[in-house]
Structures are given as structure tokens and as C-alpha cells.
Protein backbone atom coordinates (compact mmCIF):
# COMPACT_ATOMS: atom_id res chain seq x y z
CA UNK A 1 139.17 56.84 -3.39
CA UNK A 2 141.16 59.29 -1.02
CA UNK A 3 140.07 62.78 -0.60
CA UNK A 4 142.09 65.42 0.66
CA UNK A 5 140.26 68.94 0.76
CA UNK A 6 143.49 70.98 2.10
CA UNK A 7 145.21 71.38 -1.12
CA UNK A 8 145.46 75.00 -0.98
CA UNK A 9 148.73 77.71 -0.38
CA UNK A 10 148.41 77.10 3.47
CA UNK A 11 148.30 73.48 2.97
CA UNK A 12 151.19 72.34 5.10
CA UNK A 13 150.23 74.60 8.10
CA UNK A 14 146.81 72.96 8.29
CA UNK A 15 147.54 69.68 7.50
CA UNK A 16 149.85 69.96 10.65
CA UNK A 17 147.45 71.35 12.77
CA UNK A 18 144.34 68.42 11.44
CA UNK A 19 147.76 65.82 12.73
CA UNK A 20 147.67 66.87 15.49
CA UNK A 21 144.24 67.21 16.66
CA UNK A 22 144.25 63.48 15.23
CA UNK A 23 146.84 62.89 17.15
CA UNK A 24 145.36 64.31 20.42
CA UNK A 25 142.38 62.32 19.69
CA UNK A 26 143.69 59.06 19.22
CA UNK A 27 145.64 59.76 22.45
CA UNK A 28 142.61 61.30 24.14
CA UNK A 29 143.94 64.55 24.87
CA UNK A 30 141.51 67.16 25.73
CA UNK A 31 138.99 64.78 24.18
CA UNK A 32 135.46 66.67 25.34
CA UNK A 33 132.85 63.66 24.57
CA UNK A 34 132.44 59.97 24.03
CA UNK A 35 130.12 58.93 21.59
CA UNK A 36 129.26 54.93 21.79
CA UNK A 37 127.95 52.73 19.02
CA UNK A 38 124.92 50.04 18.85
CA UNK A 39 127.85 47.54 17.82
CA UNK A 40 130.12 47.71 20.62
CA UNK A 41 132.51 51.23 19.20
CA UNK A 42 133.57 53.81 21.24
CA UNK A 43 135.10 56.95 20.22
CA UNK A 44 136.41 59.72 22.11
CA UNK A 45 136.24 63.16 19.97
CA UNK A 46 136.05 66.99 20.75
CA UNK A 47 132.78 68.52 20.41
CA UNK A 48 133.78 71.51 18.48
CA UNK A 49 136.05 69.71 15.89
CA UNK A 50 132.54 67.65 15.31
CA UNK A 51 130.27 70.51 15.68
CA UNK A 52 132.50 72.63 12.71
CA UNK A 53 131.36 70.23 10.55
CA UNK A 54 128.04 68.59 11.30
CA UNK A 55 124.89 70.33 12.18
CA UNK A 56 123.73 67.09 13.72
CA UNK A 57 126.74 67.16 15.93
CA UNK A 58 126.41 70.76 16.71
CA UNK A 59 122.53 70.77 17.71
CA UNK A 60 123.34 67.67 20.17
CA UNK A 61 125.92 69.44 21.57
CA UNK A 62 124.44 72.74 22.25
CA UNK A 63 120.46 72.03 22.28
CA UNK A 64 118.94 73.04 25.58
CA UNK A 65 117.68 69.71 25.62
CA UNK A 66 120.84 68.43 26.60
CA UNK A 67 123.06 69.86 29.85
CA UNK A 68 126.31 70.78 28.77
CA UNK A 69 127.92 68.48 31.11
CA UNK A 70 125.94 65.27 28.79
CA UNK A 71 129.55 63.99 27.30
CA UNK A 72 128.65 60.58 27.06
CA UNK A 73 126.15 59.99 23.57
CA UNK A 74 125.10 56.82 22.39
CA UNK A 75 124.76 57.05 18.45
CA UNK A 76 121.86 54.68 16.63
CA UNK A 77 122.13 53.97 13.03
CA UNK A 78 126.26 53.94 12.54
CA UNK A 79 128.62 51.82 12.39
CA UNK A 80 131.99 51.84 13.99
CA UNK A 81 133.76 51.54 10.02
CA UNK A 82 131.60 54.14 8.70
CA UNK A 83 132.56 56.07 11.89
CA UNK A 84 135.93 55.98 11.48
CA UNK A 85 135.88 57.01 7.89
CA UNK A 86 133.57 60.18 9.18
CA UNK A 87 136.18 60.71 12.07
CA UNK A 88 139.33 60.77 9.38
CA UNK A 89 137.12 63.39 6.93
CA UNK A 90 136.47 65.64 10.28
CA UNK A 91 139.67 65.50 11.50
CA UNK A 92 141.83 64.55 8.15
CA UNK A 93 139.97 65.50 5.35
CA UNK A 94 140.70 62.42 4.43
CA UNK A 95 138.20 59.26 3.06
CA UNK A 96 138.19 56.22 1.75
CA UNK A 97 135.19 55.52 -0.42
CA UNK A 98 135.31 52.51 -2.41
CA UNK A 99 132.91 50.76 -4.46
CA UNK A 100 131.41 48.31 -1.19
CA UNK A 101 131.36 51.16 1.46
CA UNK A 102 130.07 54.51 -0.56
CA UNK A 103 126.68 53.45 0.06
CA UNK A 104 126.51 52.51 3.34
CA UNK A 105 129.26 55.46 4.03
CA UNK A 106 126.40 58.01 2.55
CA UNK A 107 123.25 57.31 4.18
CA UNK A 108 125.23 57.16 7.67
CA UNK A 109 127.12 60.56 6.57
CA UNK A 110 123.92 61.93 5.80
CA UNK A 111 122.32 60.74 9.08
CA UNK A 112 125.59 62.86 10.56
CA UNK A 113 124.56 66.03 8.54
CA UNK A 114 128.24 65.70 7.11
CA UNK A 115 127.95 67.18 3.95
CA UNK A 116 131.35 67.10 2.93
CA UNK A 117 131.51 63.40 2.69
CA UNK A 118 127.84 63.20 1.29
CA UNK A 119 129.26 64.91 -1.47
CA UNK A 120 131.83 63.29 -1.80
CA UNK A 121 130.34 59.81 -1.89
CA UNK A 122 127.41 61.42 -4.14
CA UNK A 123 130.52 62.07 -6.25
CA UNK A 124 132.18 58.52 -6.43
CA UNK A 125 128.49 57.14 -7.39
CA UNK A 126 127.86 59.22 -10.17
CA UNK A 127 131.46 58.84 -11.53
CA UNK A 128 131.27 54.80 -11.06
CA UNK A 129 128.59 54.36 -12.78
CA UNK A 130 128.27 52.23 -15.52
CA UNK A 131 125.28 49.95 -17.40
CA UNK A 132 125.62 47.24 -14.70
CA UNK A 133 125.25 48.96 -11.87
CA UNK A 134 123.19 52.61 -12.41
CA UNK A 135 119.78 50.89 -11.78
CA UNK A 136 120.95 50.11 -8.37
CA UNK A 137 122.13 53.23 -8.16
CA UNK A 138 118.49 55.14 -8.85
CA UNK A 139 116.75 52.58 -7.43
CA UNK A 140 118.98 53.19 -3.83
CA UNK A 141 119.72 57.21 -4.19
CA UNK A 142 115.39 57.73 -4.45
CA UNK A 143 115.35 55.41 -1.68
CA UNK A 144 117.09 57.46 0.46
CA UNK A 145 115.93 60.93 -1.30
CA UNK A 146 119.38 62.12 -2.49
CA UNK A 147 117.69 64.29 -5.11
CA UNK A 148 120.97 65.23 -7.18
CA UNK A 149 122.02 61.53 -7.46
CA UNK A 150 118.37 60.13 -8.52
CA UNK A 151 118.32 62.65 -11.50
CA UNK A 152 121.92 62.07 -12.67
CA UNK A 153 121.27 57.78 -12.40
CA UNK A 154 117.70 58.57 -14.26
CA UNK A 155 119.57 60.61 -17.12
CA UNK A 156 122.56 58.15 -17.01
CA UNK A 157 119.87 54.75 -17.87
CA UNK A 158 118.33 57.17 -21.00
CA UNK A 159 121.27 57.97 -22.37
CA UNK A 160 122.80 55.11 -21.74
CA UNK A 161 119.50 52.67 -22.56
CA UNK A 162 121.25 50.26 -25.20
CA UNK A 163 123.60 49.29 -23.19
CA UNK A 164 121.92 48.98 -19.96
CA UNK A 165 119.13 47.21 -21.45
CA UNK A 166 122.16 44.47 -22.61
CA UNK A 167 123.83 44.26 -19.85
CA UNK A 168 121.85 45.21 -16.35
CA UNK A 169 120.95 42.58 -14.11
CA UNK A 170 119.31 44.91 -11.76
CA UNK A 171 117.00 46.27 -14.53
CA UNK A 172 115.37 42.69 -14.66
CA UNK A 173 114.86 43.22 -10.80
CA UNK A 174 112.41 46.56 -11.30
CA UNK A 175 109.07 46.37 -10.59
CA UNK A 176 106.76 46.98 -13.86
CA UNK A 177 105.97 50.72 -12.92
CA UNK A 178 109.63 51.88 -13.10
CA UNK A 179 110.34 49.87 -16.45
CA UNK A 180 107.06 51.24 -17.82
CA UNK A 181 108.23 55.14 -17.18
CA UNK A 182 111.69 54.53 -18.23
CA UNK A 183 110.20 52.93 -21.52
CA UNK A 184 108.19 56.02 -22.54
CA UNK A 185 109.90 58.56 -21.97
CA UNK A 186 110.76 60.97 -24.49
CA UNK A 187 113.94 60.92 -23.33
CA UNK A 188 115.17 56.99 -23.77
CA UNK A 189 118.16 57.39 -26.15
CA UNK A 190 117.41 54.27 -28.68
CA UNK A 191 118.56 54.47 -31.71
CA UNK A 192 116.30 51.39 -32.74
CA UNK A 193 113.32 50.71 -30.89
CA UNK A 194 113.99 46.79 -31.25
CA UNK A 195 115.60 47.87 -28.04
CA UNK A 196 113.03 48.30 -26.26
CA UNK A 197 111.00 45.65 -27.68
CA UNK A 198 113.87 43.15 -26.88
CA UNK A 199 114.35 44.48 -23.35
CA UNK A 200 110.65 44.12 -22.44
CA UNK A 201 110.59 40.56 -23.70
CA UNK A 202 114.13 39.86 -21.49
CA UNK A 203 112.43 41.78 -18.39
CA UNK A 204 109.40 39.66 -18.68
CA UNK A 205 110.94 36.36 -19.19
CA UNK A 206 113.22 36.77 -15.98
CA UNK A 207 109.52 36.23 -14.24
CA UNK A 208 107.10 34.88 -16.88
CA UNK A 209 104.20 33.58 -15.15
CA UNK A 210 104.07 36.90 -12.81
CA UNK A 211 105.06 39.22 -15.32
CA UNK A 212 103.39 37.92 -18.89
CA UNK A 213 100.12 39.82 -17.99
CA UNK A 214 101.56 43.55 -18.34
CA UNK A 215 102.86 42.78 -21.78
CA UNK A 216 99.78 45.35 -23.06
CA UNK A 217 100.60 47.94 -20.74
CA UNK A 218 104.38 48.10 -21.44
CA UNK A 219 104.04 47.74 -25.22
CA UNK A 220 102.30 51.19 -25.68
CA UNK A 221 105.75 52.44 -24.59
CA UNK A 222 107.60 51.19 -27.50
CA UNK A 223 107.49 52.99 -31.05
CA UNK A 224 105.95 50.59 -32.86
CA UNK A 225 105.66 52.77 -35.77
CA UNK A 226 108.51 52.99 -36.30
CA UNK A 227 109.73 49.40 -36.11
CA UNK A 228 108.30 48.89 -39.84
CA UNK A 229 105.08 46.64 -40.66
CA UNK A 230 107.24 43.78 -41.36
CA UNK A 231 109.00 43.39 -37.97
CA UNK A 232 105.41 44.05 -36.15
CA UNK A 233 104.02 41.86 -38.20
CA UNK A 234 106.35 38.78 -37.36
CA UNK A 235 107.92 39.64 -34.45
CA UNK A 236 105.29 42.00 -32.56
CA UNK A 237 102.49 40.27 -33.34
CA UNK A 238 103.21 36.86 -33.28
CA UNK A 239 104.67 36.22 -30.30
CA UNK A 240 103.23 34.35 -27.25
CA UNK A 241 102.65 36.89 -25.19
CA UNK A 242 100.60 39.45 -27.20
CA UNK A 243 98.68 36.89 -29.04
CA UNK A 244 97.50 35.82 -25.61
CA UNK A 245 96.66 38.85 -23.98
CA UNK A 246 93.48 40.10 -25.77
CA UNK A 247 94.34 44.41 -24.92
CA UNK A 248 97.37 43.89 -27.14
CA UNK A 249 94.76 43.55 -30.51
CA UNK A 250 93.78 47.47 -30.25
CA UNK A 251 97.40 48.29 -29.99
CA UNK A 252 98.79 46.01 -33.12
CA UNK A 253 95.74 46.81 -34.87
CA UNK A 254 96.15 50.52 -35.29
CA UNK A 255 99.71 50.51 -35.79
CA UNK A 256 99.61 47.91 -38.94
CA UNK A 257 96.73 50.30 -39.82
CA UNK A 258 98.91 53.15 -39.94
CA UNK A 259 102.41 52.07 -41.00
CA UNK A 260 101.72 52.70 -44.29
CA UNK A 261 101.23 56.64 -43.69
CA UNK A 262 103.74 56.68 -41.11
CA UNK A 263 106.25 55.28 -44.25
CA UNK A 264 104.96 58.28 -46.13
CA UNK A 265 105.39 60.57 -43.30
CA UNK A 266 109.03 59.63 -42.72
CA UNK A 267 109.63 60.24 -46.21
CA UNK A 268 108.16 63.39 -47.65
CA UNK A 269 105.01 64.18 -45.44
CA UNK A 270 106.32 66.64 -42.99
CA UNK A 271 102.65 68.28 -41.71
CA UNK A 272 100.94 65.16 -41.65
CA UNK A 273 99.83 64.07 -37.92
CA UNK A 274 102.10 61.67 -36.52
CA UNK A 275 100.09 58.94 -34.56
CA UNK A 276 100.70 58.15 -30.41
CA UNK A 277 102.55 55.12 -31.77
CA UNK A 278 105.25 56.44 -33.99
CA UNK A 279 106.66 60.15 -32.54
CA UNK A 280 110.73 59.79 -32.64
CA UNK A 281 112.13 60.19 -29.14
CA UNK A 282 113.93 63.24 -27.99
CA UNK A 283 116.90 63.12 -30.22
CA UNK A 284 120.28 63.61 -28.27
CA UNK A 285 121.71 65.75 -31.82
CA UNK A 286 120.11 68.43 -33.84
CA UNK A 287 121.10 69.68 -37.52
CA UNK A 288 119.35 72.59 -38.01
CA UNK A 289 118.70 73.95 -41.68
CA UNK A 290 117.88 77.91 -41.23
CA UNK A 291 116.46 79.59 -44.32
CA UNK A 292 118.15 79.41 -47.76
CA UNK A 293 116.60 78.96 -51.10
CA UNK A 294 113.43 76.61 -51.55
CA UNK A 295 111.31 75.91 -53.84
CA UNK A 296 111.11 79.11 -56.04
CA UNK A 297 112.95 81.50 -53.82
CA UNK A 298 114.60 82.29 -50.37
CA UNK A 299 112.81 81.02 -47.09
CA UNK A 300 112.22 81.88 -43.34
CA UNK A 301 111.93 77.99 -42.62
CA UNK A 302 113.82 76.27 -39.96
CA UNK A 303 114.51 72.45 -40.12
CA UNK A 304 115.53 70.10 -38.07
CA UNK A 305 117.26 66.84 -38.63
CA UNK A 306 117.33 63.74 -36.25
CA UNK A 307 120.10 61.53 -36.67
CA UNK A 308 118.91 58.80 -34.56
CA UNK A 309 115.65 58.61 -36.28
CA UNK A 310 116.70 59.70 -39.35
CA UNK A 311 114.05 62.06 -40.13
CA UNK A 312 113.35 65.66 -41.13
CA UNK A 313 110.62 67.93 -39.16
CA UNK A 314 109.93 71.55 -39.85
CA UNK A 315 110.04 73.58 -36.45
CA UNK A 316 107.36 74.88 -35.88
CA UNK A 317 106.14 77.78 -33.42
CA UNK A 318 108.94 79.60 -34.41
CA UNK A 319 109.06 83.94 -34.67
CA UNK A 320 109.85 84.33 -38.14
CA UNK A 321 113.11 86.05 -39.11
CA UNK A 322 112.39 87.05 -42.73
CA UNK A 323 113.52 85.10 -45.47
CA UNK A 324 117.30 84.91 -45.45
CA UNK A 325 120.42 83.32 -48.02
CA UNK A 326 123.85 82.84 -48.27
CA UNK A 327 124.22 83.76 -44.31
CA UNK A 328 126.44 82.35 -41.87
CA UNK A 329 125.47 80.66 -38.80
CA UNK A 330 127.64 80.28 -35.53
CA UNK A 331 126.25 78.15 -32.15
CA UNK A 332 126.81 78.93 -28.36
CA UNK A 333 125.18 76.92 -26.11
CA UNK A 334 121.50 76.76 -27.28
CA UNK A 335 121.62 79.55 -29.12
CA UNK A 336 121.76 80.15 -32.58
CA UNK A 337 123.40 83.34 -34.27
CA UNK A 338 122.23 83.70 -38.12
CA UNK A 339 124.67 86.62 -39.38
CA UNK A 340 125.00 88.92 -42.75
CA UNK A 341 123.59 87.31 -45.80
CA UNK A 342 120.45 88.64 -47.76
CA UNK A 343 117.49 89.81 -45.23
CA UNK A 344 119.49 90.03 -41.97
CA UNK A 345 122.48 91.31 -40.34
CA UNK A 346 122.33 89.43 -37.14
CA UNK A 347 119.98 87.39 -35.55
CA UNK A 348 119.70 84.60 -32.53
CA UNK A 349 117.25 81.81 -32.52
CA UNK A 350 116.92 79.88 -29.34
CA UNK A 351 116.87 76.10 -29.92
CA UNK A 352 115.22 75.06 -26.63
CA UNK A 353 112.48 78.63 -26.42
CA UNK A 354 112.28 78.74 -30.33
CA UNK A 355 112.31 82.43 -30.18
């Protein structure tokens, strides 16, 4: 990946001027300051090129702390590579980030207070990831508390949890705390929760003798109710390592108990209580249903319809609009306009607020 910031009208006038300050560099022209490395580099820059763009630069260059005549800096924690690649965005705008140095290049750019190329590298993360690599990816950008990164490598293994839980080799590498809050979130985009059941069993069996013992504690994140009573029964239930762990009874117990209302519920029963077992994750599409006629007459009801989980729930804690019929409806962003019709001329309903 090259990056070249100067793409504007005067782009030929600076990229002239960045050549030649290069150029002046690499010749050491005017060059103000020598910064060595731990492994042996040494580069000659000018302290207000650097300072422009790094506060870390700037506050070792001008801190009372220092005398101003202190040229010669000896620089912990960076490599001569990742230096020159920092040396070519300061004086270039120019970097090469590539799949084995964008790591490596961001914590050290970071280090810098360079937050051009820290975005840039925060960039070429997010837009390489894929199921194989995006637990790495978390795992490394809470490491090293680059905030932005963490929550768009947390959202990307929800969304993308079928996959992931398929294909990542890294996932089997997570310690049971991590797996256990990815597993239960409402968020976890699974279309079938055999998913989850499945990618437990793989994550445990990568480690079996260290790992059987948490089987209880990681199977009250799965959904059982809504795996059916005949897949708990003979999959769930029956396998090795719930039959002998004796905290996974409880949990079997009072979802085989239940799956017979929970059947019910999916079908017709739309107040009944679901149980901690059998709620339908956060469903990534909504149809909503708003008013029309029911029953013996026109409505104020709003339903919602989960395609993933293929169920209907009434929305509840809604301000009612009056019943309304033969309206139009027309969506921007998460809101919802409800126009002409019988009952109302025009009004907005707020999917995420529900007012």
C-alpha cells in the first residue's frame, strides 16, 4: 500500500519542494539532528520537518529539558525499517504498509506521535481484514489500546461469526473469557445457533484436557432454545463433555423443560415470557409492520420481523400513533415516516428510541 497525501491543485509545487528536502536529507544538507537506533541506524533529519508532524518529535526538540544545542538523540523502541518508512511519510507522504509491516509500522508510529501513518496503518487493518485474520487483529489493536481499531475488529468477528468460527485459527488460540463474551453477545450474527454450539466444541477440542472443564460456563452463551428439543436432546446432551460435567444438568434441564413453550412462542405466542435460554440475537434486518387492519378493525400496533430468526415480536414501549390504514411508509436512516392514510397525515417513528 502507497500513500500519497499531496493530491491536491498545488500538488506538483509541493511534491517538488517534499524532493527536495528528501533530497537534502539524504545528502545531509542543513540536516539539524541525528537520531541513532538500538540496532545500529542512524539518520540524519531536520528538526522542524520532524517536529511539523510529530508531537513526540516536537516536545524533544524544544522541552527545556533538553539544551537546544542536544542534536544527537538516541531513539528506544524503533527500528531502522520502520524508521525509514516514518522518514518517507514525513518527508514524502509516502508509505509502504503491507500486510507483515502494518503492525509493527503502527505501534512504532504511534510511539512517534505520527498520526498520519497511525491512521493510515489503522486503515490498511481494518480494510484487510478478513475471517482468518480479525481475531489477531482485536486481540493485537486492545493490546496496544488503539480504541477505533478494537471496536471495528469486535464488530467485524459478530457480523462476520459464521465464517470466522469456520475458518479462524487464531480464534482457537483465545483464552475462555474472550470466547465466552463474544458467544453471548446480543450482537453475534448467527443465523443458526449450531454455530456456536459447533465452534465451542472445535475451541475446546484444540485443548481438551485444559479446556473440557468450562464446557458449563460457555454453554449458557448459546441459544439453546432455539436449537429445537431434538438437536439438544442428541447432540447437546449427549455428548462427552456435558454429560461429564455435573453444572451442565441445570442448564439442559430447563431448556428441554421449556422447548415445548418456546415452540409455541415462536409460533403464535407473542406476550409470553421468553426464557434466558431462547431470546433471538440482535437481528442485523428489521421488517417492520406499522398499523393496518387487524383483527376487527384498524390498529396502532407496530411489528417487527427477524429474518434470521424467523420470528415475529410486537414492539413494545412504543408512543402510540393512533390507529392508522392504507398509509404509506418511507425510511431514512433509523427513522420511520408513516404518511396520509386514515388517522394521520405524517408521522416519524424512531426504530432505535421507539418514539
Amino acid at each position: 500500500m502507497e500513500s500519497n497525501q499531496s493530491k491536491d491543485g498545488g500538488r506538483c509545487t509541493c511534491t517538488k519542494a517534499l524532493v527536495h528536502l528528501n533530497e537534502m536529507r539524504e545528502k545531509n544538507l542543513l540536516c539539524d539532528s541525528v537520531l541513532r537506533l538500538e540496532d545500529g541506524g542512524v539518520f540524519r533529519v531536520h528538526r522542524v520537518i520532524l517536529s511539523m508532524h510529530s508531537e513526540y518529535f516536537r516536545t524533544l526538540f524544544t522541552t527545556t529539558l533538553h539544551t537546544s544545542e542536544e542534536t544527537d538523540i538516541l531513539l528506544h523502541a524503533v527500528s531502522s525499517d520502520m524508521m525509514n518508512q516514518i522518514l518517507d511519510f514525513v518527508y514524502l507522504r509516502e508509505v509502504d504498509i503491507h500486510s507483515d509491516n502494518a503492525r509493527q509500522l503502527l505501534v512504532e508510529a504511534d510511539y512517534l506521535c505520527i498520526p498520519g501513518v497511525t491512521k493510515l496503518c489503522c486503515d490498511f487493518l481494518k480494510n484487510a481484514m478478513d475471517a482468518d485474520n480479525c481475531i489477531g487483529i482485536l486481540v493485537f489493536a486492545r493490546f496496544y489500546f488503539f480504541a477505533d481499531l478494537e471496536t471495528h475488529a469486535h464488530r467485524f468477528v459478530l457480523h462476520n461469526f459464521m465464517q470466522v468460527s469456520l475458518k479462524s485459527k487464531e480464534l482457537l488460540e483465545l483464552p475462555v473469557e474472550e470466547l465466552q463474551a463474544i458467544i453471548e453477545s446480543e450482537e453475534l450474527n448467527v443465523k443458526d445457533e449450531t454455530f456456536v454450539w459447533e465452534c465451542i466444541l472445535r475451541w475446546i477440542n484444540h485443548d481438551p484436557d485444559n479446556r473440557k472443564g468450562h464446557i458449563a460456563g460457555l454453554l449458557k452463551g448459546v441459544r439453546l432454545g432455539l436449537l429445537g428439543a431434538k438437536f439438544v436432546k442428541k447432540k447437546v446432551s449427549k455428548h462427552p463433555y456435558v454429560t461429564e460435567n455435573e453444572r451442565c444438568r441445570p442448564v439442559i434441564s430447563d431448556t428441554l423443560t421449556y422447548l415445548p413453550d418456546v415452540k409455541k412462542l415462536t409460533k403464535k405466542h407473542m406476550d409470553f415470557v421468553i426464557p434466558r435460554f431462547a431470546p433471538p440475537r440482535n437481528p442485523q434486518d428489521i421488517l417492520f409492520v406499522i398499523g393496518g387492519c387487524r383483527y376487527e378493525g384498524f390498529t396502532n400496533v407496530i411489528e417487527a420481523y427477524d429474518a434470521r430468526a424467523d420470528r415475529w415480536t410486537v414492539v413494545k414501549g412504543v408512543d402510540s400513533i393512533g390507529a392508522v390504514a392504507y398509509h404509506c411508509t418511507a425510511v431514512v436512516g433509523f427513522d420511520i415516516y408513516v404518511i396520509g392514510g386514515f388517522g394521520v397525515s405524517c408521522v416519524c417513528f424512531n426504530a432505535v428510541t421507539k418514539k
